[in-house]
PDB file of N, CA and C in Angstrom:
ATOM      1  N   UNK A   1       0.852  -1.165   0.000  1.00  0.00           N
ATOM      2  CA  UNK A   1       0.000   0.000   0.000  1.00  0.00           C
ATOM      3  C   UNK A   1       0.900   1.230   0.000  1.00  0.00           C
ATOM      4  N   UNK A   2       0.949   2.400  -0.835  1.00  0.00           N
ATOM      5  CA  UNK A   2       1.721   3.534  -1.177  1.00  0.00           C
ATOM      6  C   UNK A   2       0.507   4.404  -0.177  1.00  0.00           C
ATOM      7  N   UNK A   3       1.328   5.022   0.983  1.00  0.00           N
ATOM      8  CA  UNK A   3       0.759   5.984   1.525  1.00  0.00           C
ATOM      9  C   UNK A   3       0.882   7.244   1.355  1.00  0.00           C
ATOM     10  N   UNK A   4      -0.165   8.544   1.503  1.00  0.00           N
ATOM     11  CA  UNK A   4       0.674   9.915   0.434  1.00  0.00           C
ATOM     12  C   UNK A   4       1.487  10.409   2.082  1.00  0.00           C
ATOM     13  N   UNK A   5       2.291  11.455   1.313  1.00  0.00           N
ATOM     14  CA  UNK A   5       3.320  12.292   2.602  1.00  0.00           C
ATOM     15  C   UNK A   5       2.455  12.639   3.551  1.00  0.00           C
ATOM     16  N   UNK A   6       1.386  13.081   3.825  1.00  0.00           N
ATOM     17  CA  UNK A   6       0.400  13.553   4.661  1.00  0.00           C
ATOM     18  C   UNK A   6       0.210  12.293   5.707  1.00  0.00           C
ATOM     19  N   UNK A   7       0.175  11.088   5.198  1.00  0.00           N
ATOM     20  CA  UNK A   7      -0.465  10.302   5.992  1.00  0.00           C
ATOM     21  C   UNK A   7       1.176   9.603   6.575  1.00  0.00           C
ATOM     22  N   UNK A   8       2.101   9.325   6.134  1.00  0.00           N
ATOM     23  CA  UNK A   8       3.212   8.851   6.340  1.00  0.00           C
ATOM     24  C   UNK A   8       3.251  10.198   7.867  1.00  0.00           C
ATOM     25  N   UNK A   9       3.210  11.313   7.515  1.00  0.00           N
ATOM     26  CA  UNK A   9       3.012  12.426   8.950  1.00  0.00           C
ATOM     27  C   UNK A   9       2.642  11.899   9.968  1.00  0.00           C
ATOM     28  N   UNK A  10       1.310  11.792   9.420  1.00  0.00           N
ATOM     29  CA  UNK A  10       0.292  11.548  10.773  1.00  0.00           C
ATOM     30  C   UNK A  10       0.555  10.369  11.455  1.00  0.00           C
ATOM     31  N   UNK A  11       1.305   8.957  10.370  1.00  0.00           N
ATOM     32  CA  UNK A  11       1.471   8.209  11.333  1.00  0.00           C
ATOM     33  C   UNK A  11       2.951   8.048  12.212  1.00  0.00           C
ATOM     34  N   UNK A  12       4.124   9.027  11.388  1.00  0.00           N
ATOM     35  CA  UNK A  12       5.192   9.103  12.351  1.00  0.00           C
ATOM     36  C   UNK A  12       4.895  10.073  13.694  1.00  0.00           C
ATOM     37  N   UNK A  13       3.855  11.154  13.422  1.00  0.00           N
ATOM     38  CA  UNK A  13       3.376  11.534  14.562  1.00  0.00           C
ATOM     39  C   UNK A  13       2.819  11.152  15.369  1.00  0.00           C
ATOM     40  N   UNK A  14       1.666  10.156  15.128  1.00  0.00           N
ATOM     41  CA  UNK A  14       1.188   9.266  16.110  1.00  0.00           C
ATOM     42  C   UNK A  14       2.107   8.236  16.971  1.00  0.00           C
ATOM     43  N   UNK A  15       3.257   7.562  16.421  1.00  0.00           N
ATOM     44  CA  UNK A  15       3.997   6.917  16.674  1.00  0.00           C
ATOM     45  C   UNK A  15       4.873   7.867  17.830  1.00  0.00           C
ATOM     46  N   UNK A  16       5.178   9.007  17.643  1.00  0.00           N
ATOM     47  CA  UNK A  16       6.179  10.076  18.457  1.00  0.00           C
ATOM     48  C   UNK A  16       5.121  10.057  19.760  1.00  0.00           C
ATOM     49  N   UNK A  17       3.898  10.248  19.448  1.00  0.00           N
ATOM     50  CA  UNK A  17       3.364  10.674  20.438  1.00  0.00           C
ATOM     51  C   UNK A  17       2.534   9.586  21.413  1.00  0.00           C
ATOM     52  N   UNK A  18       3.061   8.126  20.620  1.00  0.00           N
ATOM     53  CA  UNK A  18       2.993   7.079  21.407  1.00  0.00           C
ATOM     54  C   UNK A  18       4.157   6.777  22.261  1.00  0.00           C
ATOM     55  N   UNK A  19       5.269   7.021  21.994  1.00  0.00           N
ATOM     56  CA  UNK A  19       6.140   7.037  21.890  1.00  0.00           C
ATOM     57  C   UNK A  19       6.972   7.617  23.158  1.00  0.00           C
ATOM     58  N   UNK A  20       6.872   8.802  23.334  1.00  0.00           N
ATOM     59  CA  UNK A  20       6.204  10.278  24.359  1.00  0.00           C
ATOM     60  C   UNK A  20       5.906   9.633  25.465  1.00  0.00           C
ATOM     61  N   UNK A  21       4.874   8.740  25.618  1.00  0.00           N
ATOM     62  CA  UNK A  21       3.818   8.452  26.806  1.00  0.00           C
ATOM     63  C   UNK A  21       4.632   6.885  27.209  1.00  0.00           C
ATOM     64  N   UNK A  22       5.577   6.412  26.667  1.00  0.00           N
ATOM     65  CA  UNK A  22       5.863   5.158  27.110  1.00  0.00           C
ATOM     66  C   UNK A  22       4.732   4.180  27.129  1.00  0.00           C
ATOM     67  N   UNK A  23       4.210   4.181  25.102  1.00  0.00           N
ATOM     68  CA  UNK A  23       3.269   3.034  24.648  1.00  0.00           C
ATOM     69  C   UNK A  23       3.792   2.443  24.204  1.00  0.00           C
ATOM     70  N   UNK A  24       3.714   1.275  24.074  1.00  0.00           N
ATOM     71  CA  UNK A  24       4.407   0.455  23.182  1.00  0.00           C
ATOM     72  C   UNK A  24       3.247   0.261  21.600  1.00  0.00           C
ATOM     73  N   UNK A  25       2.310   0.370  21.505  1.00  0.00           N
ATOM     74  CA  UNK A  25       1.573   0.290  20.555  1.00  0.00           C
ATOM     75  C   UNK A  25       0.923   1.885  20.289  1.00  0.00           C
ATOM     76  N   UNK A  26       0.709   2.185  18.839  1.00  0.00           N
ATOM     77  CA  UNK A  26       0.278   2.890  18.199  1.00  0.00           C
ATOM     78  C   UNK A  26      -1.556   2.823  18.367  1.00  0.00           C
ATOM     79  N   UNK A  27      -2.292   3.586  18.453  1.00  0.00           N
ATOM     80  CA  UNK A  27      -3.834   2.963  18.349  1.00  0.00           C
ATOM     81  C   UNK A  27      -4.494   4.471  17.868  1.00  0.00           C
ATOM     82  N   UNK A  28      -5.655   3.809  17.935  1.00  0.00           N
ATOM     83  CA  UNK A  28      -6.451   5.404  17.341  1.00  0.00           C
ATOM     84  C   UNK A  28      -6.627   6.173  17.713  1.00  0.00           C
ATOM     85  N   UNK A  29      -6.234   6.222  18.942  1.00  0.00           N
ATOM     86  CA  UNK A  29      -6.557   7.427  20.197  1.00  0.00           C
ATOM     87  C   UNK A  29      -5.261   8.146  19.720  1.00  0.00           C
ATOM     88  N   UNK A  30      -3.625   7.493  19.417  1.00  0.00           N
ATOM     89  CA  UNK A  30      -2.640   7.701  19.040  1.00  0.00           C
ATOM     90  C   UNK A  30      -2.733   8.867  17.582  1.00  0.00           C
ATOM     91  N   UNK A  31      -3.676   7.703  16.633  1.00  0.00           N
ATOM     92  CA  UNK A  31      -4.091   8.428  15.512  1.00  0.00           C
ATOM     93  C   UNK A  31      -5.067   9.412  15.261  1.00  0.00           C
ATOM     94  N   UNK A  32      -6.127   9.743  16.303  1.00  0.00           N
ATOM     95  CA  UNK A  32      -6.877  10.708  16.512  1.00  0.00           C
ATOM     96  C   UNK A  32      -6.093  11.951  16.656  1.00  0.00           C
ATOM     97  N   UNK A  33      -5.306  12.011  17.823  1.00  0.00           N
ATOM     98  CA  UNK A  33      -4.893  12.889  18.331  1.00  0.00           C
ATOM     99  C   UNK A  33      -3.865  13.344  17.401  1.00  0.00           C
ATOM    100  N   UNK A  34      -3.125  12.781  16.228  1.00  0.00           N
ATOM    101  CA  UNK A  34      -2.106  13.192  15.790  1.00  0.00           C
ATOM    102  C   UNK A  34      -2.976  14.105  14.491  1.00  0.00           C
ATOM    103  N   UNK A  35      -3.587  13.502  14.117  1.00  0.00           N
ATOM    104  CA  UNK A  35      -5.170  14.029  12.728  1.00  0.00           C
ATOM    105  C   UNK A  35      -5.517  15.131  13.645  1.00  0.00           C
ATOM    106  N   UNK A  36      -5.355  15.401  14.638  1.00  0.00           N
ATOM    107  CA  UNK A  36      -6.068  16.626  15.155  1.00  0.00           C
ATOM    108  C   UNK A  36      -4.411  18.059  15.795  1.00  0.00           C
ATOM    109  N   UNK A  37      -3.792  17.348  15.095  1.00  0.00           N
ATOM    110  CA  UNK A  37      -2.376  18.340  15.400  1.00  0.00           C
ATOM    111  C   UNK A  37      -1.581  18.871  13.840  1.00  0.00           C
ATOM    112  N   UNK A  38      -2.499  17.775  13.081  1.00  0.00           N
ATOM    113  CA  UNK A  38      -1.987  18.291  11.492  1.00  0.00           C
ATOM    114  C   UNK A  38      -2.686  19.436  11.574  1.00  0.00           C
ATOM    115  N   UNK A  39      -2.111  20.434  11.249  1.00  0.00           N
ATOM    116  CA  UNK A  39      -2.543  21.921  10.634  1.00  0.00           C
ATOM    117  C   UNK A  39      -3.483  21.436   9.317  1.00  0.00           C
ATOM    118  N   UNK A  40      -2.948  20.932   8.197  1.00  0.00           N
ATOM    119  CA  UNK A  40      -3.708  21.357   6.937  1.00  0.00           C
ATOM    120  C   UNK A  40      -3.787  20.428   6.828  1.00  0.00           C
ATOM    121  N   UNK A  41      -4.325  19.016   7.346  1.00  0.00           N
ATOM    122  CA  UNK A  41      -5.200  18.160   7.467  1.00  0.00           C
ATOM    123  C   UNK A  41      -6.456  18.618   6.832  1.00  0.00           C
ATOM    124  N   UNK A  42      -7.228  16.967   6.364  1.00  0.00           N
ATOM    125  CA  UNK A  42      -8.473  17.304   6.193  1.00  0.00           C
ATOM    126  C   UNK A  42      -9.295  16.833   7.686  1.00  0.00           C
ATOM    127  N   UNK A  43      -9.061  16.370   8.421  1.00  0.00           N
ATOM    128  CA  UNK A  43      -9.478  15.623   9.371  1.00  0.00           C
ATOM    129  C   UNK A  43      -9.225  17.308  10.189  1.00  0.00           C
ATOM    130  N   UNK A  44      -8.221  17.624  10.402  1.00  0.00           N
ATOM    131  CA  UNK A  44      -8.277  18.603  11.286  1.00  0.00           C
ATOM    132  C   UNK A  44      -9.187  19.982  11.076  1.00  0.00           C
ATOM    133  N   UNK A  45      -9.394  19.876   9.775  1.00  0.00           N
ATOM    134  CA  UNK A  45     -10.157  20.872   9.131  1.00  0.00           C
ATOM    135  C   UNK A  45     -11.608  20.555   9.405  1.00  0.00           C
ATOM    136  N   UNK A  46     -12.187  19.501   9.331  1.00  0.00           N
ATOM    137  CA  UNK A  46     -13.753  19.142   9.795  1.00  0.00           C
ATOM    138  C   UNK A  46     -13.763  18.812  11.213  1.00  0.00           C
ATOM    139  N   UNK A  47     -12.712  19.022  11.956  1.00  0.00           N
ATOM    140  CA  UNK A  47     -13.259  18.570  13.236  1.00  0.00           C
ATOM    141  C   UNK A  47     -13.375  20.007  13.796  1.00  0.00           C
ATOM    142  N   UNK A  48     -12.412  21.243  13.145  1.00  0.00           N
ATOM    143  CA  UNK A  48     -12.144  22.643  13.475  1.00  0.00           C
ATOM    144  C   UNK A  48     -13.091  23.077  13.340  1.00  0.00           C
ATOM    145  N   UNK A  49     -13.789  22.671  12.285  1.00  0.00           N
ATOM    146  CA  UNK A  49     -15.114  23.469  11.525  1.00  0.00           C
ATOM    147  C   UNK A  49     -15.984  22.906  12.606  1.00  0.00           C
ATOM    148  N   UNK A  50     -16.394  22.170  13.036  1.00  0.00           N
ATOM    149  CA  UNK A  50     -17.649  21.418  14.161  1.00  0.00           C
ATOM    150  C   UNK A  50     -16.959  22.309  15.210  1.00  0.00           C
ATOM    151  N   UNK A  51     -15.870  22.457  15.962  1.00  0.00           N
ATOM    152  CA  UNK A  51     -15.301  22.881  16.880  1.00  0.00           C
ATOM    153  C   UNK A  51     -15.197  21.966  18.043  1.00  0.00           C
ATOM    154  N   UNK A  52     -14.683  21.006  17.793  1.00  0.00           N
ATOM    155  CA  UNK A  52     -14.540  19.663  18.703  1.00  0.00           C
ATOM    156  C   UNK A  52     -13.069  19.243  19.054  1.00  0.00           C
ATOM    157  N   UNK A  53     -12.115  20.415  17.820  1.00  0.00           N
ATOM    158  CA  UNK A  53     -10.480  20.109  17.919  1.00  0.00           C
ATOM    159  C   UNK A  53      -9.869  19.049  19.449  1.00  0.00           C
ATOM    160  N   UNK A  54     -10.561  21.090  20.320  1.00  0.00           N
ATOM    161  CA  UNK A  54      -9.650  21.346  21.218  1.00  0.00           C
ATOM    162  C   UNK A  54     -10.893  20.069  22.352  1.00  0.00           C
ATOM    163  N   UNK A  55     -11.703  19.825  22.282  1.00  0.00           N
ATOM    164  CA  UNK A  55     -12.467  19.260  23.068  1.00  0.00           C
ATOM    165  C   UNK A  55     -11.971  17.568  23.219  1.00  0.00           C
ATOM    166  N   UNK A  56     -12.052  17.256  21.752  1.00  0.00           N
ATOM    167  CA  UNK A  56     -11.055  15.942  21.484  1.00  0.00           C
ATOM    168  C   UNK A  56      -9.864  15.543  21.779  1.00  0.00           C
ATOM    169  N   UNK A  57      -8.637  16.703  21.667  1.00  0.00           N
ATOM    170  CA  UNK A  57      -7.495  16.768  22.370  1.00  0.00           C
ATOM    171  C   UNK A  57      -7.426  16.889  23.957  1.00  0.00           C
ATOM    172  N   UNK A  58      -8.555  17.685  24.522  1.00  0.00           N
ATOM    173  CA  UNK A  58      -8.614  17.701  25.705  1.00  0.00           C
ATOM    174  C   UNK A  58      -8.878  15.781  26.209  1.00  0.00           C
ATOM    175  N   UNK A  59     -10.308  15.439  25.878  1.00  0.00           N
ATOM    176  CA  UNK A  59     -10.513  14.088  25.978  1.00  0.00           C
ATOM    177  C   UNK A  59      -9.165  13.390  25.734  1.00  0.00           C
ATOM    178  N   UNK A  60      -8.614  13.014  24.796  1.00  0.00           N
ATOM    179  CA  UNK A  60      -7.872  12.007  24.756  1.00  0.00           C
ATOM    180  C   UNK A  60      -6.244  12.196  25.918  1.00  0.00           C
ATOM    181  N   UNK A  61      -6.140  13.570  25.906  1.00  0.00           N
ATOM    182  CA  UNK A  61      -4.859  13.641  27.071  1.00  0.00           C
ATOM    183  C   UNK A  61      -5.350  13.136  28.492  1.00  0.00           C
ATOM    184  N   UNK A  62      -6.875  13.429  28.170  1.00  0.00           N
ATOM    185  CA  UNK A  62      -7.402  12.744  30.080  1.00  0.00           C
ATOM    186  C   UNK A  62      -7.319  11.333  29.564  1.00  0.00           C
ATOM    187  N   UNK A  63      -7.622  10.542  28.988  1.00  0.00           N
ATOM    188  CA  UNK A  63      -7.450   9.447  28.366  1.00  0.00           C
ATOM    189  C   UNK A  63      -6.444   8.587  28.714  1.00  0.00           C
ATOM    190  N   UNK A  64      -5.476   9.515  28.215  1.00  0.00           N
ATOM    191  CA  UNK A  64      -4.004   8.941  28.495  1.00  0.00           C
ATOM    192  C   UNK A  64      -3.456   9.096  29.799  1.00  0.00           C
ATOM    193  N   UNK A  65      -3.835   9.831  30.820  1.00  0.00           N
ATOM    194  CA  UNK A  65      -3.697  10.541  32.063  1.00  0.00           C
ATOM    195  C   UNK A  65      -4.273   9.329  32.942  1.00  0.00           C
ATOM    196  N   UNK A  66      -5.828   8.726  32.705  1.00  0.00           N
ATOM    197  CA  UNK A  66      -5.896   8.096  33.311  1.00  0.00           C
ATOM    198  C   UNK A  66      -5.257   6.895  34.075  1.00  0.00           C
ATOM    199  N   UNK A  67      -5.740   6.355  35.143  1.00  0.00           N
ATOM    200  CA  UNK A  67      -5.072   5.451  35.401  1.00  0.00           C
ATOM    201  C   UNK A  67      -5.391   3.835  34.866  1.00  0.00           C
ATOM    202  N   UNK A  68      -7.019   3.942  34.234  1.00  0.00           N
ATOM    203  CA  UNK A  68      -6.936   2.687  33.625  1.00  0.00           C
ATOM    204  C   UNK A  68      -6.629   2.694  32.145  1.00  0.00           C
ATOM    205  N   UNK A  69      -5.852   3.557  31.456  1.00  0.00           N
ATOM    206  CA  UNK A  69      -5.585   3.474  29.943  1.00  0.00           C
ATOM    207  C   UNK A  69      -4.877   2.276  29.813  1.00  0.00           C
ATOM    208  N   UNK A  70      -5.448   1.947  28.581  1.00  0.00           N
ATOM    209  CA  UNK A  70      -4.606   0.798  28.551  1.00  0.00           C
ATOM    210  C   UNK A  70      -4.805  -0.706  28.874  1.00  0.00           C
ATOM    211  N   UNK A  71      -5.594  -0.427  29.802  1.00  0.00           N
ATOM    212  CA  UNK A  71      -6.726  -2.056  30.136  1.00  0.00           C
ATOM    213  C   UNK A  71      -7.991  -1.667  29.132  1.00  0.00           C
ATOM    214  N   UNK A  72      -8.898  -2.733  29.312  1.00  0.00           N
ATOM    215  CA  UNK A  72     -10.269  -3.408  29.047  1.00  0.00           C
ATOM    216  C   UNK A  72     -10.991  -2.103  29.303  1.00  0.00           C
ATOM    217  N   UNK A  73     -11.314  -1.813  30.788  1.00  0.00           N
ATOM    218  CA  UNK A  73     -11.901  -0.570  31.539  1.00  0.00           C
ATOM    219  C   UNK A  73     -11.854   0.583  30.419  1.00  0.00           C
ATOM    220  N   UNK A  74     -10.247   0.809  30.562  1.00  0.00           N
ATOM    221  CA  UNK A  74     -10.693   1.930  29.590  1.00  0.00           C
ATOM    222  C   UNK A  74     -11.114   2.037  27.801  1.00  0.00           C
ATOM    223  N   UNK A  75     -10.672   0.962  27.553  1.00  0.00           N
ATOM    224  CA  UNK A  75     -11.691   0.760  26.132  1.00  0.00           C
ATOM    225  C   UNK A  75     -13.027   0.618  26.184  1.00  0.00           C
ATOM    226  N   UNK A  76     -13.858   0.457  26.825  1.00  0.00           N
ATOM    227  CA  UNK A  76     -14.955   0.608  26.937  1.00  0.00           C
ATOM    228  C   UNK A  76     -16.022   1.210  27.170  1.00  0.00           C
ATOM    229  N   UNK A  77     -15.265   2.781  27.258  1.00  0.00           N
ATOM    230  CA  UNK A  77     -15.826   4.078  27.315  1.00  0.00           C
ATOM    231  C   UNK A  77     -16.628   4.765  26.620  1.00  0.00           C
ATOM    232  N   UNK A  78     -17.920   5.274  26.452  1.00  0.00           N
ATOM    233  CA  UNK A  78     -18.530   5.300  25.457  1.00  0.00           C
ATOM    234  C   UNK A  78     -18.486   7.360  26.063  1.00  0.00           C
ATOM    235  N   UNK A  79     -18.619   8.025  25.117  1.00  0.00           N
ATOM    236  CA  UNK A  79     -18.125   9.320  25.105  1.00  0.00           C
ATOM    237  C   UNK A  79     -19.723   9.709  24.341  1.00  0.00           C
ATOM    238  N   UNK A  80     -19.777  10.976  24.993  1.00  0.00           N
ATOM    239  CA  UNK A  80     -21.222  11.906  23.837  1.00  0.00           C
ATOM    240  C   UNK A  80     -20.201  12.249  22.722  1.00  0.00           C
ATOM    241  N   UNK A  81     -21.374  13.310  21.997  1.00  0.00           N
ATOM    242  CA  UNK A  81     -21.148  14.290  20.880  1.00  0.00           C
ATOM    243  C   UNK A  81     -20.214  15.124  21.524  1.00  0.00           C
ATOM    244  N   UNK A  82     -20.367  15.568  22.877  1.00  0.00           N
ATOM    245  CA  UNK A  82     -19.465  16.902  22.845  1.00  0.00           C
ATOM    246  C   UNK A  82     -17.972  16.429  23.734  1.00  0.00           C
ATOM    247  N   UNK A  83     -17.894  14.799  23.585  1.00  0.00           N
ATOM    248  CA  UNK A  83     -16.943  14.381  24.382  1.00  0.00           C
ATOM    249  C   UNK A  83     -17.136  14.123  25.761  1.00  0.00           C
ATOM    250  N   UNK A  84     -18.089  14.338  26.550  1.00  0.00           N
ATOM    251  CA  UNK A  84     -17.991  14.015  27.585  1.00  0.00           C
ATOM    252  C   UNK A  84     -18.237  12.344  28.175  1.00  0.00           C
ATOM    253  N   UNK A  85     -17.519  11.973  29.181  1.00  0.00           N
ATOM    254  CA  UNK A  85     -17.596  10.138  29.262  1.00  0.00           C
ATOM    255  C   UNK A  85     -19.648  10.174  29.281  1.00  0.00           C
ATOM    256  N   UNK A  86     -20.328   9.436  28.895  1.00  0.00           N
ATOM    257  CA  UNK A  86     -21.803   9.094  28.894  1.00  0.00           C
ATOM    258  C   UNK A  86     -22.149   7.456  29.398  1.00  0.00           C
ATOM    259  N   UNK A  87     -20.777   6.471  29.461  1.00  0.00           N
ATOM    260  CA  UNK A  87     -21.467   5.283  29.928  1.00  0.00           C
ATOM    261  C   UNK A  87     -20.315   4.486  29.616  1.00  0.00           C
ATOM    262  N   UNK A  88     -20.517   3.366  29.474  1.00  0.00           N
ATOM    263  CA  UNK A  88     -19.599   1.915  28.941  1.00  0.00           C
ATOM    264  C   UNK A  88     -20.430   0.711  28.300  1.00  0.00           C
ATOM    265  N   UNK A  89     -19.821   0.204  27.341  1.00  0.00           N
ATOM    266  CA  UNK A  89     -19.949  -0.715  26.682  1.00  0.00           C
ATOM    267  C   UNK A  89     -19.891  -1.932  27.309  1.00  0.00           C
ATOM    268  N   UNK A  90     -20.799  -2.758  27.677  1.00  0.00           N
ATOM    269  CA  UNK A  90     -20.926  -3.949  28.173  1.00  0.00           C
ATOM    270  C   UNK A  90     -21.940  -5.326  27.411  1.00  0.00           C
ATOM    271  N   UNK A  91     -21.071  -6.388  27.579  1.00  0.00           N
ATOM    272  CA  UNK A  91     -22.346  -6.891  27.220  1.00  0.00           C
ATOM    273  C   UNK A  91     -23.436  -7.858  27.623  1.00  0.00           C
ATOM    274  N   UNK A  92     -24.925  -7.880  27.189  1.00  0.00           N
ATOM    275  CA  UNK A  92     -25.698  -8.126  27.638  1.00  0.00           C
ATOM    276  C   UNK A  92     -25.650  -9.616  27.504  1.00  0.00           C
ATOM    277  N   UNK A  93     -25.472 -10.421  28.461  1.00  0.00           N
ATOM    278  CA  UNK A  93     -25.376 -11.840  28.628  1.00  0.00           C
ATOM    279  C   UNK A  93     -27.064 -12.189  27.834  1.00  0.00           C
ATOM    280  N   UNK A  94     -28.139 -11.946  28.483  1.00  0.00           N
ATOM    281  CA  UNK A  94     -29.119 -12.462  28.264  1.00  0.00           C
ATOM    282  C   UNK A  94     -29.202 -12.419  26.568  1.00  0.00           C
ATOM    283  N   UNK A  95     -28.770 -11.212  25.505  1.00  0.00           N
ATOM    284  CA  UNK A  95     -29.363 -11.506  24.529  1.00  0.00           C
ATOM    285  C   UNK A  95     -28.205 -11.613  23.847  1.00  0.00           C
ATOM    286  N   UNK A  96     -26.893 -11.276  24.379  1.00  0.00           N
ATOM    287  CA  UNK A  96     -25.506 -11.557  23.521  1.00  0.00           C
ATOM    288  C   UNK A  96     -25.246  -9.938  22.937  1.00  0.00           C
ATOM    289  N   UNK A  97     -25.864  -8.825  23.137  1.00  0.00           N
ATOM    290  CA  UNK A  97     -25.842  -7.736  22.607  1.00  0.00           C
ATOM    291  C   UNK A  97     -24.675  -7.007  23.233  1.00  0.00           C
ATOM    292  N   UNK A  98     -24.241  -6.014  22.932  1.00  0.00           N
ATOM    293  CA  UNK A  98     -23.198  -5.358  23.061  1.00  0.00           C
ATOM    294  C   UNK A  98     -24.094  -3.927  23.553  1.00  0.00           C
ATOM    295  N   UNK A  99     -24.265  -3.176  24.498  1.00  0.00           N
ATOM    296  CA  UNK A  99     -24.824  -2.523  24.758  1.00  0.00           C
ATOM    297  C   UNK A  99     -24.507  -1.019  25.625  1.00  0.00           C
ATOM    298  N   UNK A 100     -25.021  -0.359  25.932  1.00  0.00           N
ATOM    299  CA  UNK A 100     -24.168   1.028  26.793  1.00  0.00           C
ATOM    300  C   UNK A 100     -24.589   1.209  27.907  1.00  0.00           C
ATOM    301  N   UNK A 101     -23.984   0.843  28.861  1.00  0.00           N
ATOM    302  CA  UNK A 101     -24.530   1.280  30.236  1.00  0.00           C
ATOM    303  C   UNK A 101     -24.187   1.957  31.179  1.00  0.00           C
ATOM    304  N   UNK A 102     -24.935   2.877  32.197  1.00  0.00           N
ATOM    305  CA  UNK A 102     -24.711   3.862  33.186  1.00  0.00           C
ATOM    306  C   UNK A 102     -23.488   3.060  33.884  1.00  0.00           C
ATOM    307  N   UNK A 103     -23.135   4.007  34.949  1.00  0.00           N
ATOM    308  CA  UNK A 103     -22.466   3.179  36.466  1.00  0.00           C
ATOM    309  C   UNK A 103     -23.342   2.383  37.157  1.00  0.00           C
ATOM    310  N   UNK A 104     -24.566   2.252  37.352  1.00  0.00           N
ATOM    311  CA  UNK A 104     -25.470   1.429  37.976  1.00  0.00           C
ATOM    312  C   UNK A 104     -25.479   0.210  36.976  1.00  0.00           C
ATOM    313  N   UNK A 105     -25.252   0.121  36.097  1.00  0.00           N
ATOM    314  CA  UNK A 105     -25.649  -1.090  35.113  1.00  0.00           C
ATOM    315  C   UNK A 105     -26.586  -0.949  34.386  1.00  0.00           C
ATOM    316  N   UNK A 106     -27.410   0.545  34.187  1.00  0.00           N
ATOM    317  CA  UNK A 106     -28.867   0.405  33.696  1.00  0.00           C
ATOM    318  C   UNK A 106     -28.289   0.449  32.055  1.00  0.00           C
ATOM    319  N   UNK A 107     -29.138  -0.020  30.885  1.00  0.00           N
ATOM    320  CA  UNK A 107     -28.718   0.189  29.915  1.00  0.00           C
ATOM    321  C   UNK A 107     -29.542   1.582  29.476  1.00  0.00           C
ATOM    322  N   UNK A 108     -28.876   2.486  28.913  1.00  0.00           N
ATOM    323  CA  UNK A 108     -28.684   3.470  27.677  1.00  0.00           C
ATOM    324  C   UNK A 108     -28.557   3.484  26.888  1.00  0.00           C
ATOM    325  N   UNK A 109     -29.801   4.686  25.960  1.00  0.00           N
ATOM    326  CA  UNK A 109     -30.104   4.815  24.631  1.00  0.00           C
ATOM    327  C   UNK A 109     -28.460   5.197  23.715  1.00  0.00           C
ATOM    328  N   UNK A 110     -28.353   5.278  22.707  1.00  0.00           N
ATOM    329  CA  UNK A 110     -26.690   6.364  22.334  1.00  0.00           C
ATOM    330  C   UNK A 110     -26.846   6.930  22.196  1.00  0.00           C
ATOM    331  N   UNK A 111     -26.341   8.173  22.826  1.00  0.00           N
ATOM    332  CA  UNK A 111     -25.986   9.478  23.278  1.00  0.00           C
ATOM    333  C   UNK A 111     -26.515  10.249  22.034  1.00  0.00           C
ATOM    334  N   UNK A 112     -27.834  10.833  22.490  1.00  0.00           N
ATOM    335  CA  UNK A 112     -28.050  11.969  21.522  1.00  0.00           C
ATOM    336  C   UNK A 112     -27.108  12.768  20.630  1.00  0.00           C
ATOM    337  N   UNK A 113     -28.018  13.100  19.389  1.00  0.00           N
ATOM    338  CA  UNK A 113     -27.106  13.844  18.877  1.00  0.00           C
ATOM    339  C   UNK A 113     -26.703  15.287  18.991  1.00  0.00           C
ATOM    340  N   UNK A 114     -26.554  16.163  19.122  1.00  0.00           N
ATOM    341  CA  UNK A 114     -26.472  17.538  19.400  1.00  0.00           C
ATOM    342  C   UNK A 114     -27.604  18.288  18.454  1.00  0.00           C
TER     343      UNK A 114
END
């Protein structure tokens, strides 16, 4: 696969900034955050335009800050529209579903849209 210079960027940047944090793996949180540090990105350009840049960068440094990054726990975070945590992904034994639920266990609709 021939990748263009733009994307060869984003992923030596993602890699730096895995890199940075003492990850051993690259992931999308890696690649989010680096798509959102390209200047003349197109990715950085539609997330600028919504105005979610700095909201997304904020999220993912708490992300990485946390103390469960990196386990199960924290992949299973289910986030709103405007970034804020809204629940976790669990799943429902009884029907095999994959589903979103509060801290109590109740299940939740997905997070409205704005």
């Amino acid at each position: 696969m021939k990748l263009t210079p733009r994307a060869k960027t984003v992923l030596a940047a993602a890699a730096k900034l895995a890199d940075e944090r003492g990850h051993s793996w690259i992931g999308v949180e890696h690649l989010l955050l680096a798509l959102t540090l390209e200047p003349h990105g197109v990715a950085a350009g539609v997330l600028s335009s919504v105005g979610a840049t700095d909201a997304i960068r904020e999220q993912l440094v708490e992300l990485f800050d946390s103390p469960d990054y990196g386990s199960a726990a924290a992949s299973r975070i289910v986030v709103d529209w405007e970034g804020n945590r809204y629940g976790r992904f669990e799943l429902d034994e009884a029907t095999g579903d994959v589903v979103i639920v509060d801290d109590s266990g109740a299940i939740l609709p997905p997070p409205p849209r704005p």
